[in-house]
Protein backbone atom coordinates (compact mmCIF):
# COMPACT_ATOMS: atom_id res chain seq x y z
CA UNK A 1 41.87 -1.50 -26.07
CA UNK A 2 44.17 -4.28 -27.81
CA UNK A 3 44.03 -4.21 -31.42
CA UNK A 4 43.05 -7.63 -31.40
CA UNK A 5 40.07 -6.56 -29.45
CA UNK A 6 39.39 -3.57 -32.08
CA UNK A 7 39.82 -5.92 -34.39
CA UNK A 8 37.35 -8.99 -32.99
CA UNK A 9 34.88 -5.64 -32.14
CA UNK A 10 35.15 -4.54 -36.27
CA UNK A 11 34.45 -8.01 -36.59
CA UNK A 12 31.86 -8.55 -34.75
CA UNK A 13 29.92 -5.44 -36.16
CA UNK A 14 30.44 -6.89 -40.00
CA UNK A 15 29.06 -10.20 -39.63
CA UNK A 16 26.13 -8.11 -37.23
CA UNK A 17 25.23 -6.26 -40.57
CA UNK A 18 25.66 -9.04 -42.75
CA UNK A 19 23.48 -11.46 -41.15
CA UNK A 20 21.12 -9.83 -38.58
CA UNK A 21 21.84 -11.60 -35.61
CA UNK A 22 24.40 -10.47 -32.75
CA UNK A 23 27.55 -12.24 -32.46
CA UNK A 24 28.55 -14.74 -29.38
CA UNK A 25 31.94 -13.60 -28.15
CA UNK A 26 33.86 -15.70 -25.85
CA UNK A 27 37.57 -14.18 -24.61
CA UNK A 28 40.41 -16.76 -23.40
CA UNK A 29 43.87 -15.82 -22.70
CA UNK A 30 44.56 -17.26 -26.15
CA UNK A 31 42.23 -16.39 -28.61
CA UNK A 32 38.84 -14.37 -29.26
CA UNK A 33 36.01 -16.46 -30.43
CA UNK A 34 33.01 -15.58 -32.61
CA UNK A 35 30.05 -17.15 -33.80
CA UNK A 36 26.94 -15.99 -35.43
CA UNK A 37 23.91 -17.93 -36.29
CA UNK A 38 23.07 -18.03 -39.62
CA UNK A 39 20.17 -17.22 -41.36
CA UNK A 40 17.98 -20.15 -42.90
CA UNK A 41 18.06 -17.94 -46.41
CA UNK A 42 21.12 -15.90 -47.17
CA UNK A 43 20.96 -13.57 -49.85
CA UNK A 44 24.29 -12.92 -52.16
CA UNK A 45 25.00 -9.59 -50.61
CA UNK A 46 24.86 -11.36 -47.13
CA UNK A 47 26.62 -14.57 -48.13
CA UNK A 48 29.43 -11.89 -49.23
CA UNK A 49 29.16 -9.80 -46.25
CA UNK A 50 29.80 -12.96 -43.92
CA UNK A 51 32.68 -14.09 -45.67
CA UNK A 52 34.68 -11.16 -46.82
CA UNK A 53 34.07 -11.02 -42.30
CA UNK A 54 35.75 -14.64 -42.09
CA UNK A 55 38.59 -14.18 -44.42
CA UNK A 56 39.84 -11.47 -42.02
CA UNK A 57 40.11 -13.79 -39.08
CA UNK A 58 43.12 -16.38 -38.10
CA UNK A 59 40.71 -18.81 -38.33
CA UNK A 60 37.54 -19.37 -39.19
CA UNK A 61 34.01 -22.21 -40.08
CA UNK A 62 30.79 -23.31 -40.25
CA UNK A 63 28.72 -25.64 -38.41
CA UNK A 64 26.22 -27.01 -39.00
CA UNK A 65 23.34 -28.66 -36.62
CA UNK A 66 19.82 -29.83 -36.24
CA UNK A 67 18.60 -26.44 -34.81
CA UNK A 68 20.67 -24.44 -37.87
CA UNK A 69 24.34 -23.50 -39.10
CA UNK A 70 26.79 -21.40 -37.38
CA UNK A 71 29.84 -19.19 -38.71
CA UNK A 72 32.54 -18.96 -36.34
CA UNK A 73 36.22 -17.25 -36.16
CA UNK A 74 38.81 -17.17 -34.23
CA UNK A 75 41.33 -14.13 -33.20
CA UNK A 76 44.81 -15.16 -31.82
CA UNK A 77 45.95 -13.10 -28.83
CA UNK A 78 49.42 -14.57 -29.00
CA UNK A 79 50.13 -12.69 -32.36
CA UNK A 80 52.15 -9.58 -32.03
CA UNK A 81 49.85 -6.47 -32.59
């Protein structure tokens, strides 16, 4: 496995515990993509949880719709491992 992948996998499992809900992943030749729907009520420990998760990523946001909010990341496959 790519480290990247290890890495968007680690990932993936921290914003899992941190918010309940299993991550979307999406794969390109470019980049791994995650997103996670948020829970309507975040406590502190999971507000921390989610974005100690995002600061890890090369990029990373929050969006917001009628139907609820979203935390995504990105992992770039281009970087050297």
């Amino acid at each position: 496995m790519r480290s990247q992948e290890s890495r968007a996998t680690a990932l993936a499992g921290r914003l899992a515990a941190a918010t309940g809900c299993d991550p979307r992943t999406d794969e390109t030749s470019e980049l791994i993509r995650l997103e996670v729907d948020l829970p309507t009520e975040l406590t502190a420990s999971a507000r921390d949880g989610i974005l100690a998760a995002l600061v890890l990523a090369d990029r990373y946001g929050h969006i917001r719709t009628d139907e609820g909010a979203i935390a995504w990341m990105e992992l770039d496959l281009r970087k050297p491992s």
